[in-house]
C-alpha atoms as a PDB file:
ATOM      1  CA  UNK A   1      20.564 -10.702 -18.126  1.00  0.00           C
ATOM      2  CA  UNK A   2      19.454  -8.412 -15.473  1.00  0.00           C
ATOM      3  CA  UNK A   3      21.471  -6.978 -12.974  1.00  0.00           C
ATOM      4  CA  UNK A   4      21.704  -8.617  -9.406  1.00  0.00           C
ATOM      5  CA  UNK A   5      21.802  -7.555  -6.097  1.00  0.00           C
ATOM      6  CA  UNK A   6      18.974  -4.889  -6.987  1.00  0.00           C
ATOM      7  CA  UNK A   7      16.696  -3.993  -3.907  1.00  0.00           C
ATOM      8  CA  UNK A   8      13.351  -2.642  -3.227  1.00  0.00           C
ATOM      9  CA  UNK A   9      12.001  -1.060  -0.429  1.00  0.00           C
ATOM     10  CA  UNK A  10       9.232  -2.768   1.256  1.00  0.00           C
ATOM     11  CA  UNK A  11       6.826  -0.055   1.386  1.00  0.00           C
ATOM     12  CA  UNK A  12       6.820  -0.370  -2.216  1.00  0.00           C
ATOM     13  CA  UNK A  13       6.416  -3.830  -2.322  1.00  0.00           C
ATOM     14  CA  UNK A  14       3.179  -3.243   0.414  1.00  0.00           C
ATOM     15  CA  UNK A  15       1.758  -0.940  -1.824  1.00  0.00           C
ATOM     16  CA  UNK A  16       1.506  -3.581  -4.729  1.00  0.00           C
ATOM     17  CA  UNK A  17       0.469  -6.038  -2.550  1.00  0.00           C
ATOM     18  CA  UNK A  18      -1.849  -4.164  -1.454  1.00  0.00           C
ATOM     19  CA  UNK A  19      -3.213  -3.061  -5.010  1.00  0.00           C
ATOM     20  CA  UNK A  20      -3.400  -6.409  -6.239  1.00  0.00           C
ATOM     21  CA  UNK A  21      -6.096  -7.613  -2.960  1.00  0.00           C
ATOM     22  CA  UNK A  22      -8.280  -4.261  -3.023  1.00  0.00           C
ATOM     23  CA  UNK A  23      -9.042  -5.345  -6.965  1.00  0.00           C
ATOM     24  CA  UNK A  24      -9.436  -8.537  -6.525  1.00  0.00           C
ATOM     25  CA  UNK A  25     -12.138  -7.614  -3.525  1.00  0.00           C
ATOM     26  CA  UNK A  26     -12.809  -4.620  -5.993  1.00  0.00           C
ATOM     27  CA  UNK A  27     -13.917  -6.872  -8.074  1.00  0.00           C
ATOM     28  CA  UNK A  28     -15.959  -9.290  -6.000  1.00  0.00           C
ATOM     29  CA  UNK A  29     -17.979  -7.128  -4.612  1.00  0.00           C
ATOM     30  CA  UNK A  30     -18.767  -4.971  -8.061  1.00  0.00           C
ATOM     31  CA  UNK A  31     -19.221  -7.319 -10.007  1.00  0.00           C
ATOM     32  CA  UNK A  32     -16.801  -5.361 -12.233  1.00  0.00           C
ATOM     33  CA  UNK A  33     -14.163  -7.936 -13.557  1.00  0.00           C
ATOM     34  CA  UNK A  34     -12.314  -5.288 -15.938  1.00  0.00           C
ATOM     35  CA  UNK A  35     -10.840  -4.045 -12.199  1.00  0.00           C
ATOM     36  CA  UNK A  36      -8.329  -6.630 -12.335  1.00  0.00           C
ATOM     37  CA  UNK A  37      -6.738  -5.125 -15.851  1.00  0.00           C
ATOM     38  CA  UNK A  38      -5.536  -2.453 -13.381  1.00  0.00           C
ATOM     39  CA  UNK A  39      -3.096  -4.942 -11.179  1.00  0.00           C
ATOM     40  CA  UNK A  40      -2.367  -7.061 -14.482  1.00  0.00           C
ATOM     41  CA  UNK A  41      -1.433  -3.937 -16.416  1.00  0.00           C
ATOM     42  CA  UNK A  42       0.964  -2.393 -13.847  1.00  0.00           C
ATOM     43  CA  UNK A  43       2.211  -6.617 -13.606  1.00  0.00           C
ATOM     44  CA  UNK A  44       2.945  -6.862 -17.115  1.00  0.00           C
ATOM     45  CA  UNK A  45       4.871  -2.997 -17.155  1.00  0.00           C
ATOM     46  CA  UNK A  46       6.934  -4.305 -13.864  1.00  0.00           C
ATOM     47  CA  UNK A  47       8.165  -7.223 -15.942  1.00  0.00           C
ATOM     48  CA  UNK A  48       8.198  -6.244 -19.094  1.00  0.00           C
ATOM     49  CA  UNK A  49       9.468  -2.388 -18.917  1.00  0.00           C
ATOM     50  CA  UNK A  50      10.382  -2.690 -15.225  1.00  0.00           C
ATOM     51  CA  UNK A  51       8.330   0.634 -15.051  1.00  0.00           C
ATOM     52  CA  UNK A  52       5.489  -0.647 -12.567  1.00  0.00           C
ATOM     53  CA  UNK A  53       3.186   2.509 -11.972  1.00  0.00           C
ATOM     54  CA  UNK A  54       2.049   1.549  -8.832  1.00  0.00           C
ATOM     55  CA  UNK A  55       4.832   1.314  -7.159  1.00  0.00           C
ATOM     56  CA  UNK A  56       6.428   4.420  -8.892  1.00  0.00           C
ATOM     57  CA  UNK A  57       3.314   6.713  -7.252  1.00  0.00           C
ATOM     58  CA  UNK A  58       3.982   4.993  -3.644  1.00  0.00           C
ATOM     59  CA  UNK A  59       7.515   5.654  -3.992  1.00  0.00           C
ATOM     60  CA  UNK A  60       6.094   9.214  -3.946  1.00  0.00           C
ATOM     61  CA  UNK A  61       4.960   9.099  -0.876  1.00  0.00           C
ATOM     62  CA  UNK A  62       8.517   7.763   0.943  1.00  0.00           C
ATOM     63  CA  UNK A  63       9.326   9.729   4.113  1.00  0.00           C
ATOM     64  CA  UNK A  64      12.893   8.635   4.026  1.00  0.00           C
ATOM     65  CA  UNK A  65      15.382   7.942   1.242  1.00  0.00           C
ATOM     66  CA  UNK A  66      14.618   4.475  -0.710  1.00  0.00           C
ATOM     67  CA  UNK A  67      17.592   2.436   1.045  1.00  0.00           C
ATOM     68  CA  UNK A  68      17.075   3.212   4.045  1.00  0.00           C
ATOM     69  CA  UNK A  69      13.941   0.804   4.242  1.00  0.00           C
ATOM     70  CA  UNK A  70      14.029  -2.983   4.137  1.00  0.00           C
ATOM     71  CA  UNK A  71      14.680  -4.164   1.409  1.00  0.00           C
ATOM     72  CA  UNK A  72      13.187  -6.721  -0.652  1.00  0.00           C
ATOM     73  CA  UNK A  73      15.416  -9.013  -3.243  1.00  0.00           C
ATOM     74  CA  UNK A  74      14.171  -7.948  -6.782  1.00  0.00           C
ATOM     75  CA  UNK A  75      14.584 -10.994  -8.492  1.00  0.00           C
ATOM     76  CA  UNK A  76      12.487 -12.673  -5.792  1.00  0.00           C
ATOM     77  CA  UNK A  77       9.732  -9.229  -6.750  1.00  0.00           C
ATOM     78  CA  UNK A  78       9.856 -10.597 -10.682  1.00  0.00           C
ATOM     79  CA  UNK A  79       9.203 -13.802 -10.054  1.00  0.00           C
ATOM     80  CA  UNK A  80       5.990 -12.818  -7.488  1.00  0.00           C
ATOM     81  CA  UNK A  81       4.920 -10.448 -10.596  1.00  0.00           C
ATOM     82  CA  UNK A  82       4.927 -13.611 -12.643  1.00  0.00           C
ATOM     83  CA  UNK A  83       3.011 -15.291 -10.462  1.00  0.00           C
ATOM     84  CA  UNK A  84       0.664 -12.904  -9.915  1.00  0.00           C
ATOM     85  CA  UNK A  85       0.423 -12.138 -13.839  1.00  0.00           C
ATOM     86  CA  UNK A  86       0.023 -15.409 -14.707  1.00  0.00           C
ATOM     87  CA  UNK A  87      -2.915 -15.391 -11.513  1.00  0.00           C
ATOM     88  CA  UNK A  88      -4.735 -12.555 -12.726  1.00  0.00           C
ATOM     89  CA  UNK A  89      -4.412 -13.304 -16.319  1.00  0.00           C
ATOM     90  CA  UNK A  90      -6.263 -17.000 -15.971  1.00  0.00           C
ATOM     91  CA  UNK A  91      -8.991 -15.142 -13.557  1.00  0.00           C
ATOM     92  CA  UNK A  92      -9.605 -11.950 -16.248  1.00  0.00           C
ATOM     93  CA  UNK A  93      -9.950 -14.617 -18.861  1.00  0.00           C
ATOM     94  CA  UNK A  94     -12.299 -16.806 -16.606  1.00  0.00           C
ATOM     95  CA  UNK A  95     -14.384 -13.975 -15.559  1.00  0.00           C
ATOM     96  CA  UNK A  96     -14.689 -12.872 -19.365  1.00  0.00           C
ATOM     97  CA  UNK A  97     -15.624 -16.423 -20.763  1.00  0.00           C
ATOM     98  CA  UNK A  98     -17.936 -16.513 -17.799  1.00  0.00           C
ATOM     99  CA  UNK A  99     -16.395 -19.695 -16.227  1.00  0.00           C
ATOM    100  CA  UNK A 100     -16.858 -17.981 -12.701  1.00  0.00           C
ATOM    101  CA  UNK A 101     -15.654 -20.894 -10.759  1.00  0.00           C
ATOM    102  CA  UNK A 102     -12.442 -20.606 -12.368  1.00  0.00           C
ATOM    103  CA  UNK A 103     -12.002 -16.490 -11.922  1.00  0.00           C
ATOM    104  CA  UNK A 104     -13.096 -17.106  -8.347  1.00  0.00           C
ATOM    105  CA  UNK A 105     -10.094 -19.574  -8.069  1.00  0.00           C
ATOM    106  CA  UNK A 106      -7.947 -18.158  -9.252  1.00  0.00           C
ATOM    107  CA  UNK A 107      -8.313 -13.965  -8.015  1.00  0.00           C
ATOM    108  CA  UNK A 108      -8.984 -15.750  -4.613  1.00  0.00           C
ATOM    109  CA  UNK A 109      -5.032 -17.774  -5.329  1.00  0.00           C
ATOM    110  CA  UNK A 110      -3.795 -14.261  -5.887  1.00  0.00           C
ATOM    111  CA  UNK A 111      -5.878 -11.717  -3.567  1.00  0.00           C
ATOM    112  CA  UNK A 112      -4.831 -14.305  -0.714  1.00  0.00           C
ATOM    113  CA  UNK A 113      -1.058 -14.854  -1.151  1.00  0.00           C
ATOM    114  CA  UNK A 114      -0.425 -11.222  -1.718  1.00  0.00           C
ATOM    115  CA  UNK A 115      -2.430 -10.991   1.468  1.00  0.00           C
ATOM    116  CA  UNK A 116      -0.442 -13.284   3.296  1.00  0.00           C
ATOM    117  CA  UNK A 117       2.925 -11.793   2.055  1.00  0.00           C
ATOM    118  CA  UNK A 118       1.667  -8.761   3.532  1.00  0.00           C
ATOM    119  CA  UNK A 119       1.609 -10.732   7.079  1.00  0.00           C
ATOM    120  CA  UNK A 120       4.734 -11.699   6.202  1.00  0.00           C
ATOM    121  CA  UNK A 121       5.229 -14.861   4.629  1.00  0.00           C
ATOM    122  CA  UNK A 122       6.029 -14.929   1.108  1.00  0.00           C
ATOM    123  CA  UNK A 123       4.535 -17.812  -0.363  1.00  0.00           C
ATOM    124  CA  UNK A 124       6.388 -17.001  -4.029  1.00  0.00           C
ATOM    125  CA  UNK A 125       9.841 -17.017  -2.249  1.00  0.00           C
ATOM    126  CA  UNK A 126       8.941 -20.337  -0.465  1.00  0.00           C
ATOM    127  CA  UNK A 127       7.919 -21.842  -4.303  1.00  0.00           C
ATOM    128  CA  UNK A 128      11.283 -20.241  -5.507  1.00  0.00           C
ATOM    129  CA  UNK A 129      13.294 -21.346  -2.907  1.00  0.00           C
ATOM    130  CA  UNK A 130      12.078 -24.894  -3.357  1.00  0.00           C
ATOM    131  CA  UNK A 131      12.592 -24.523  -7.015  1.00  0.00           C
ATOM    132  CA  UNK A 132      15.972 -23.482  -6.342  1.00  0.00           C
ATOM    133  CA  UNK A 133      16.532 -26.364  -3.848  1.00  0.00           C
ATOM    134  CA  UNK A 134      14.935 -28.850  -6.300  1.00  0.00           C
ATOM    135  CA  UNK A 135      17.324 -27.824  -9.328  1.00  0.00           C
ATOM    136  CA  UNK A 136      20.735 -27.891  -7.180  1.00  0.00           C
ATOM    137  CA  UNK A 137      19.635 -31.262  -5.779  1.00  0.00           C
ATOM    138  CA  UNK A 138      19.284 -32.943  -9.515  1.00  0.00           C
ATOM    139  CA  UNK A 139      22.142 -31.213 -10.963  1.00  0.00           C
ATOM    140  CA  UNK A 140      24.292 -32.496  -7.657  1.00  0.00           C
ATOM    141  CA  UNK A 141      23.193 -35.944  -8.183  1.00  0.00           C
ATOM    142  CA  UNK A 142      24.777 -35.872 -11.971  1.00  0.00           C
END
């Protein structure tokens, strides 16, 4: 099991964010749909090797040590990963079977929550937290 009460910064979590919607509109305007095995590699490292290589070159670039940013729940970061790995998985596959409809779909699903986290609202917490809310109401009611 991992370990909980892990944090991390929000600058990092801006900067992956941030990766994920400049491939995705990488890749819409190139035409180019091996771009997205760039934000689905460093996905599949965060959860798999929690080594994610974007992050770990932004965290270069922090002006102040890591805690002292905000700091964002990891557990809540893994399952946004999975989210977005599952996201840019289906649209890779779409884009390579040429069922462009579909890649659309499903880049635009990702490209535009990361976007919106990046305004501020977290669209994977809200799923989680209903999740969560869902699974403590039915065991409650047993």
């Amino acid at each position: 099991m991992k370990e909980t009460n892990r944090s991390i910064p929000r600058p990092l979590v801006r900067a992956n964010q941030w990766f994920i919607v400049v491939s995705v509109v990488a890749t819409w305007l190139s035409g180019q749909e091996w771009l997205l095995a760039f934000p689905l590699a460093a996905g599949l490292l965060g959860l798999f090797f929690d080594f994610n290589p974007v992050m770990r070159f932004a965290k270069l670039f922090l002006k102040k040590h890591p805690s002292e940013y905000v700091p964002e729940d990891a557990e809540q970061q893994q399952f946004n990963q999975v989210i977005a790995v599952i996201c840019l998985s289906a649209g890779l596959i779409s884009y390579l079977a040429d069922w462009m409809v579909v890649a659309y779909i499903f880049t635009a699903m990702v490209a535009l929550a990361a976007f919106v986290a990046i305004l501020g609202f977290c669209i994977g917490c809200f799923i989680r937290y209903q999740w969560q809310q869902y699974r403590y109401k039915k065991a409650s009611n047993h």
